[in-house]
Protein backbone atom coordinates (compact mmCIF):
# COMPACT_ATOMS: atom_id res chain seq x y z
CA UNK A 1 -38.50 21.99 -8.83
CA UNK A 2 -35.18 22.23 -10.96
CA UNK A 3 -34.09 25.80 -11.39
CA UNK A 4 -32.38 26.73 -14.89
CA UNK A 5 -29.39 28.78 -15.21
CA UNK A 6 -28.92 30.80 -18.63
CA UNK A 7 -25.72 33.18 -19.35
CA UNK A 8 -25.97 35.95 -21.59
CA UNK A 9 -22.89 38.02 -22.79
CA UNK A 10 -24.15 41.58 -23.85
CA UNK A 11 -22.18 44.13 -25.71
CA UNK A 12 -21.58 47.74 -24.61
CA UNK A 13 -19.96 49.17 -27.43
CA UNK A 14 -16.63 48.21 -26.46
CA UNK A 15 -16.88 45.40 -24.51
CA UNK A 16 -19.27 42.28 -23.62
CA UNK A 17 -21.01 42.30 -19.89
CA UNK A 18 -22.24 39.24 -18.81
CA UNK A 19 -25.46 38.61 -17.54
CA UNK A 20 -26.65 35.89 -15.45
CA UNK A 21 -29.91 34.21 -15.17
CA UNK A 22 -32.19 32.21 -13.15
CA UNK A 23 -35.54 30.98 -12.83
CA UNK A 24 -37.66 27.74 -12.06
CA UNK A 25 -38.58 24.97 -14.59
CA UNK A 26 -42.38 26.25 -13.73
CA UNK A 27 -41.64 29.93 -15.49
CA UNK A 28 -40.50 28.42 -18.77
CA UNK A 29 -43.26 28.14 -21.32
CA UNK A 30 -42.83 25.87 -24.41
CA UNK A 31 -43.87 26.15 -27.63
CA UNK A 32 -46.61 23.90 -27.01
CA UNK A 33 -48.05 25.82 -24.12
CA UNK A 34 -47.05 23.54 -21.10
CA UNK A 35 -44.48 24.42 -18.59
CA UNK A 36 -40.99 22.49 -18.64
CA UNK A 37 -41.55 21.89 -14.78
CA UNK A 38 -44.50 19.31 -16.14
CA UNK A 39 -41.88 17.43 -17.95
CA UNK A 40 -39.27 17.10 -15.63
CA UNK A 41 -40.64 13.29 -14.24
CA UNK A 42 -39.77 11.95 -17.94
CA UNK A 43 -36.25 13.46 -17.83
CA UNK A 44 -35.13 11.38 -14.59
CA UNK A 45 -34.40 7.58 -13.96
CA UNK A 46 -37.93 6.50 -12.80
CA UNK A 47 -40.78 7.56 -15.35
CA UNK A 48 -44.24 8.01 -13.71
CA UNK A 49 -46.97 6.03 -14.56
CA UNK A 50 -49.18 8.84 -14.90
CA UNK A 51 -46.49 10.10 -17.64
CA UNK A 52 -46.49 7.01 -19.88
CA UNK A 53 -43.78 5.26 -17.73
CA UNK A 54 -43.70 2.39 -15.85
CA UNK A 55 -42.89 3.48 -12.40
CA UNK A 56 -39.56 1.74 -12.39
CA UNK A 57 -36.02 2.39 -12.42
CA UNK A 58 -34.67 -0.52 -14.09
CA UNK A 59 -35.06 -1.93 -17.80
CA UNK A 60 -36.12 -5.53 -16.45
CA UNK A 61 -38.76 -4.49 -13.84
CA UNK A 62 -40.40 -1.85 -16.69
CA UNK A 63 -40.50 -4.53 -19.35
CA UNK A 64 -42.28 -6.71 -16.96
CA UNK A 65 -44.52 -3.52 -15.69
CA UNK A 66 -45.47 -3.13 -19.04
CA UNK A 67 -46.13 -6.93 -20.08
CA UNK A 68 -48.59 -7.41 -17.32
CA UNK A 69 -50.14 -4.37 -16.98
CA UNK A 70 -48.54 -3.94 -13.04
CA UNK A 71 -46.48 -0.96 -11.55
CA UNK A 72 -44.02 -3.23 -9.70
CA UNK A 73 -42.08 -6.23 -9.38
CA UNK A 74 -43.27 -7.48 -6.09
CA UNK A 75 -43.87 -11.28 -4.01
CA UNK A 76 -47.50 -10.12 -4.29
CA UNK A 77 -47.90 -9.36 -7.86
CA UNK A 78 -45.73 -12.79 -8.86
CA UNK A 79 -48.54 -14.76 -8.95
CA UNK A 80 -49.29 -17.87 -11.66
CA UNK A 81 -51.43 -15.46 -14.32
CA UNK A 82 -48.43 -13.10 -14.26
CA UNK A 83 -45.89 -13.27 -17.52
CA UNK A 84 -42.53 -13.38 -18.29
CA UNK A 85 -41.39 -11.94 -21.65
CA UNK A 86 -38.57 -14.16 -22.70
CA UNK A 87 -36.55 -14.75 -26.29
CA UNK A 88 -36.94 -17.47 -27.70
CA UNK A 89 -33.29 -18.00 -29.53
CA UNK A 90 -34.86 -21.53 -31.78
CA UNK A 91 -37.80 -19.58 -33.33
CA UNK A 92 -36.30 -16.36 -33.06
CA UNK A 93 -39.38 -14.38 -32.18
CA UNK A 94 -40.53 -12.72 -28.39
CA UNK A 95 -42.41 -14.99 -26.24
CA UNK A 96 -44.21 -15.12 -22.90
CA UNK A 97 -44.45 -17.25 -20.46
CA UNK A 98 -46.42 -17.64 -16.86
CA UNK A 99 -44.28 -16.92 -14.05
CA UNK A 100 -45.35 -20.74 -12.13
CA UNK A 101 -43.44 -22.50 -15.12
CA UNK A 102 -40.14 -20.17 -15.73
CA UNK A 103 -38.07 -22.47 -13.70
CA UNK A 104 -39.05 -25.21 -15.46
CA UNK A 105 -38.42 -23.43 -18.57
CA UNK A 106 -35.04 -22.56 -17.68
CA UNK A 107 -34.03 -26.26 -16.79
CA UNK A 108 -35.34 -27.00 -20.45
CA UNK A 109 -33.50 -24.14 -21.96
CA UNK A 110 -29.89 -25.21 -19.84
CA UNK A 111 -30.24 -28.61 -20.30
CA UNK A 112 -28.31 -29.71 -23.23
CA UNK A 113 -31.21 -30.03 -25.80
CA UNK A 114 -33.01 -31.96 -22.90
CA UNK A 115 -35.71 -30.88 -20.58
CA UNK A 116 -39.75 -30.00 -20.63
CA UNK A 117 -40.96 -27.30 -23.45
CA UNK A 118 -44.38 -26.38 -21.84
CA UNK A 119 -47.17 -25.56 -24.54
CA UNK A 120 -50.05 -26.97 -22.44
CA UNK A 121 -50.62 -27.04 -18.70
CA UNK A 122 -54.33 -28.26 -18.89
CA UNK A 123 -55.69 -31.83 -18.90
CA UNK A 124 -55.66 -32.74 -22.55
CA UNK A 125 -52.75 -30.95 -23.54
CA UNK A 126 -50.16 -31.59 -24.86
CA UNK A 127 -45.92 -30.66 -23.65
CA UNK A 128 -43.08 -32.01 -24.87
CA UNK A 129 -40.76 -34.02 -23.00
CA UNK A 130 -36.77 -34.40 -24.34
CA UNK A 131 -38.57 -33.59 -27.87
CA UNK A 132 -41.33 -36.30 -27.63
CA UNK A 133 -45.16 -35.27 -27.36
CA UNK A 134 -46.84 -36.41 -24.28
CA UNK A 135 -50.08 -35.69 -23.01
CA UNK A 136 -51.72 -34.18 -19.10
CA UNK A 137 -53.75 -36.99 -18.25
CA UNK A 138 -54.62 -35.99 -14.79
CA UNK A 139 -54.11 -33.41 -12.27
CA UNK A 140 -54.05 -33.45 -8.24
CA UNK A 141 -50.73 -33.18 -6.54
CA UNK A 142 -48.96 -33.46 -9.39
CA UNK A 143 -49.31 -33.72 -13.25
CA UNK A 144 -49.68 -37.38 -14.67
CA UNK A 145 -48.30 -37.58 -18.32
CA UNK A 146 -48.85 -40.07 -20.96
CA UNK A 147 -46.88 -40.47 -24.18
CA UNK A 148 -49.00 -39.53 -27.41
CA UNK A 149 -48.22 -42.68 -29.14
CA UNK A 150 -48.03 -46.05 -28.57
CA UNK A 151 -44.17 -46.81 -28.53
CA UNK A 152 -44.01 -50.18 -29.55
CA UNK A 153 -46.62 -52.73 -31.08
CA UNK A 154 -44.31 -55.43 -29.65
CA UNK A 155 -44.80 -55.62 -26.03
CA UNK A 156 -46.01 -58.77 -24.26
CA UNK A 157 -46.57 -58.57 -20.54
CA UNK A 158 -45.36 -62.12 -19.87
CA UNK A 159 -47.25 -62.76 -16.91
CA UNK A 160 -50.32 -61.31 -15.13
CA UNK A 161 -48.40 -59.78 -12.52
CA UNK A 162 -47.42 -56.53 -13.52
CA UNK A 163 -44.23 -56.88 -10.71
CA UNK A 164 -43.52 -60.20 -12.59
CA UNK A 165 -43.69 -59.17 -16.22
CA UNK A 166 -41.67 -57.15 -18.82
CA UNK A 167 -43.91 -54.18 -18.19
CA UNK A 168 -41.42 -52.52 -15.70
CA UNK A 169 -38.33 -53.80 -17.79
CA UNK A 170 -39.94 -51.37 -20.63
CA UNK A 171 -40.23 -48.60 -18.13
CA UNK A 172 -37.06 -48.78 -16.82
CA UNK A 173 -35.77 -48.14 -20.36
CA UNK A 174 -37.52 -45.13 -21.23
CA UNK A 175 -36.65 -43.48 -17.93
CA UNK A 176 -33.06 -44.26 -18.64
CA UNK A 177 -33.86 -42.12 -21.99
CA UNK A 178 -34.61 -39.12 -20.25
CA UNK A 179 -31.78 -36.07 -20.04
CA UNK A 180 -30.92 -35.35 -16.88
CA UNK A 181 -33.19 -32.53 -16.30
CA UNK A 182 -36.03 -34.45 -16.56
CA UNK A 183 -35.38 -37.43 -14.51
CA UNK A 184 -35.19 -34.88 -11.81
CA UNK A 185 -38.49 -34.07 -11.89
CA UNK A 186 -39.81 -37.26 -12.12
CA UNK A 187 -42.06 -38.79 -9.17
CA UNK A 188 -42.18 -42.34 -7.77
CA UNK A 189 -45.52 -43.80 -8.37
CA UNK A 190 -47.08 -46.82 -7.24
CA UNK A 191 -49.07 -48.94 -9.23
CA UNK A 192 -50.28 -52.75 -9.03
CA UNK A 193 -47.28 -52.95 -6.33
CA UNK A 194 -44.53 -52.09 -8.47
CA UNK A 195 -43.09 -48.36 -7.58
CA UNK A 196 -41.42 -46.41 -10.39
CA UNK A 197 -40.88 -43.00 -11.88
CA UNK A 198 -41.92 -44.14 -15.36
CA UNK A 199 -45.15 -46.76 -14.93
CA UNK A 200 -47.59 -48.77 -16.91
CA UNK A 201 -51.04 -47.67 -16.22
CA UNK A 202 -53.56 -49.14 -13.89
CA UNK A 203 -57.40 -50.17 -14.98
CA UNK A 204 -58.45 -48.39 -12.03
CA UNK A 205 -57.10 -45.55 -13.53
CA UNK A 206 -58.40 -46.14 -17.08
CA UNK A 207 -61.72 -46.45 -15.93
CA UNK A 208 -62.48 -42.69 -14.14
CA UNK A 209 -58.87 -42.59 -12.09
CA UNK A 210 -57.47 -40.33 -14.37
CA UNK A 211 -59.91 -37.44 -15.35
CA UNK A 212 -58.79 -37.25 -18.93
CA UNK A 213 -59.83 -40.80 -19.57
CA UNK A 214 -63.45 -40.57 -18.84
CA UNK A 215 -64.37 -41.45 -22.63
CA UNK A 216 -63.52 -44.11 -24.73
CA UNK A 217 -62.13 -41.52 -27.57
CA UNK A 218 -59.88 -40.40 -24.81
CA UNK A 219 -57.77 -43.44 -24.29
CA UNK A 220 -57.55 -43.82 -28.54
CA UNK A 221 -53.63 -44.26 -29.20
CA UNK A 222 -52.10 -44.50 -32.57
CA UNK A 223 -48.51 -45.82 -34.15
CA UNK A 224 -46.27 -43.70 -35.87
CA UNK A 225 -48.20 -44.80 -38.93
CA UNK A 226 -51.44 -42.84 -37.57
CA UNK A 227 -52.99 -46.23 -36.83
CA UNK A 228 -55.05 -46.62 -33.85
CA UNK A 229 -53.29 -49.92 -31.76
CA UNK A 230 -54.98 -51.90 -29.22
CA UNK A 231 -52.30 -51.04 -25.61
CA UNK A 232 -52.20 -52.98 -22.66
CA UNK A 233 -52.71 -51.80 -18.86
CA UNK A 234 -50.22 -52.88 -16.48
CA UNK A 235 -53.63 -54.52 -14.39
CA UNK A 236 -54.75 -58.62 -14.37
CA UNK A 237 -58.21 -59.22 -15.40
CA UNK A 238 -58.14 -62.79 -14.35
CA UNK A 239 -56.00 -65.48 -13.51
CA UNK A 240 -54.99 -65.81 -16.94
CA UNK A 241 -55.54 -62.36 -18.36
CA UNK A 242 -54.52 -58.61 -18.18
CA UNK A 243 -56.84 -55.98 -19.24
CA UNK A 244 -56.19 -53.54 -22.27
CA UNK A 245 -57.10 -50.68 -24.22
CA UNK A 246 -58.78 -51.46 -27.45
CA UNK A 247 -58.46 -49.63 -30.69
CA UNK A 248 -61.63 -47.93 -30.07
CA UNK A 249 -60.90 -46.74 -26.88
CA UNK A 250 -62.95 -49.29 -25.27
CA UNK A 251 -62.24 -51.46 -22.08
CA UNK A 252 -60.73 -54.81 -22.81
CA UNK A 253 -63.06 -55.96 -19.54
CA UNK A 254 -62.47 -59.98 -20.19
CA UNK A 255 -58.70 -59.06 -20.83
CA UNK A 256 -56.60 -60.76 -23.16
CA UNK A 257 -54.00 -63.40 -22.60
CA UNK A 258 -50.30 -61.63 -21.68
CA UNK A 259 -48.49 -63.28 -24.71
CA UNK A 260 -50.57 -61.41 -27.13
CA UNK A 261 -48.69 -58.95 -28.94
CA UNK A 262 -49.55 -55.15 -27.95
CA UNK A 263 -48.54 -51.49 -27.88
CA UNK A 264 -47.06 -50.16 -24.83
CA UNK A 265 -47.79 -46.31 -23.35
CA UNK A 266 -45.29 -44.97 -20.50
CA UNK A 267 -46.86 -42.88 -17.47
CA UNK A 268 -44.71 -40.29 -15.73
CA UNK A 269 -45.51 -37.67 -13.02
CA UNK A 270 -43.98 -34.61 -12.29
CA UNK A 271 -44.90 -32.37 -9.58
CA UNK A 272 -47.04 -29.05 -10.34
């Protein structure tokens, strides 16, 4: 209980006495008829919750009290649902985002322009990746990715085996796009014997593998044109052919001969 002091000079007719008071913050009534003592929580470093504080004694730790509704910044309150407010300094507006993706926020935000913007973390979504739109195609021990578009209608396998084509040669180059920061997070994958952090799909994984691709609208890609291109699979059909993606979405199941001209889709997995 804080205890006020008050001095009071009074005069005597010739001179001033001085007259010194004191008395508890509980004894002084305010105009509004509640005692100072019942304010005293708000005038010190930690405001109370049951004051309209936070219960914490830092600006960082009360922002984040108040953003998720918690009274403290502990390891068992830091959990996925919880936010982080940040500032976003491109659209200059407030933002949140969950706690289970700030550090790969920050590696987008320090890498030079490069790096993962995350505006989807569910199967069907969509993130960006060094400023290009790809989509969650799957999700088990990590998070398979597969670029919106078609890149190029000008991609010939070569050959039927996906180790002995150009496949790989057109992986290779889009992993050598990346900044950095994202090659980092990249995965190996192996597919059709051939192991690489960027990768040509399998027809295994067209066909129920990957959980986003249970429908033939699913699998749909278009050109930059907004025109829906037949894209091949990185898997042989035959002797002679190599299964691809029509422009319905459907199954090529009898394949098509690898010197036919089609688009091509990179893969990529990075871990949850």
């Amino acid at each position: 209980m804080a205890t006020l002091k008050q001095r009071v000079h009074r005069f005597n007719g010739t001179d001033y006495d001085t007259i010194h008071y004191e008395t508890s913050s509980a004894c002084v009534l305010l105009s509004n008829g509640n005692y100072l003592s019942s304010y005293e929580s708000r005038l010190t470093s930690t405001l109370s919750i049951a004051n309209g504080g936070t219960g914490q004694t830092t600006g960082p730790k009360a922002v984040y009290a108040l953003t998720n509704a918690c009274s403290a910044l502990t390891s068992s309150n830091l959990a996925s649902e919880d936010y982080f407010p940040l500032y976003d300094v491109s659209a200059t507006t407030g933002k949140k985002i969950l706690a289970s993706e700030l550090a790969s926020y920050c590696a987008s935000a320090s890498g030079s322009g490069g790096g993962i913007t995350w505006s989807s973390t569910s199967v069907g979504g969509t993130i960006q990746i060094d400023g290009i739109d790809w989509m969650i195609v799957h999700i088990d021990s990590g998070k398979y990715y597969v670029c919106k578009k078609t890149i190029s209608y000008g991609v010939t396998p070569g050959s039927t085996t996906y180790a002995m084509s150009t496949g790989p040669v057109a992986c290779q180059a889009v992993y050598a796009s990346f900044s950095d920061t994202v090659k980092a997070k990249l995965n190996n994958v192996t597919v059709n014997n051939v192991t690489m952090k960027v990768f040509m799909v399998s027809y295994e994984q067209l066909n129920g593998g990957f959980s986003h691709f249970s429908s033939n609208t699913n699998r749909i890609a278009y050109d930059d044109s907004g025109i829906a291109q037949y894209w091949w699979s990185s898997s042989p059909s035959s002797s002679r052919n190599v299964y691809c993606v029509d422009s319905d979405g459907s199954l090529g199941n009898y394949g098509y001969i690898p010197s036919n001209t089609f688009g091509f889709r990179p893969f990529a997995c990075i871990t949850k």
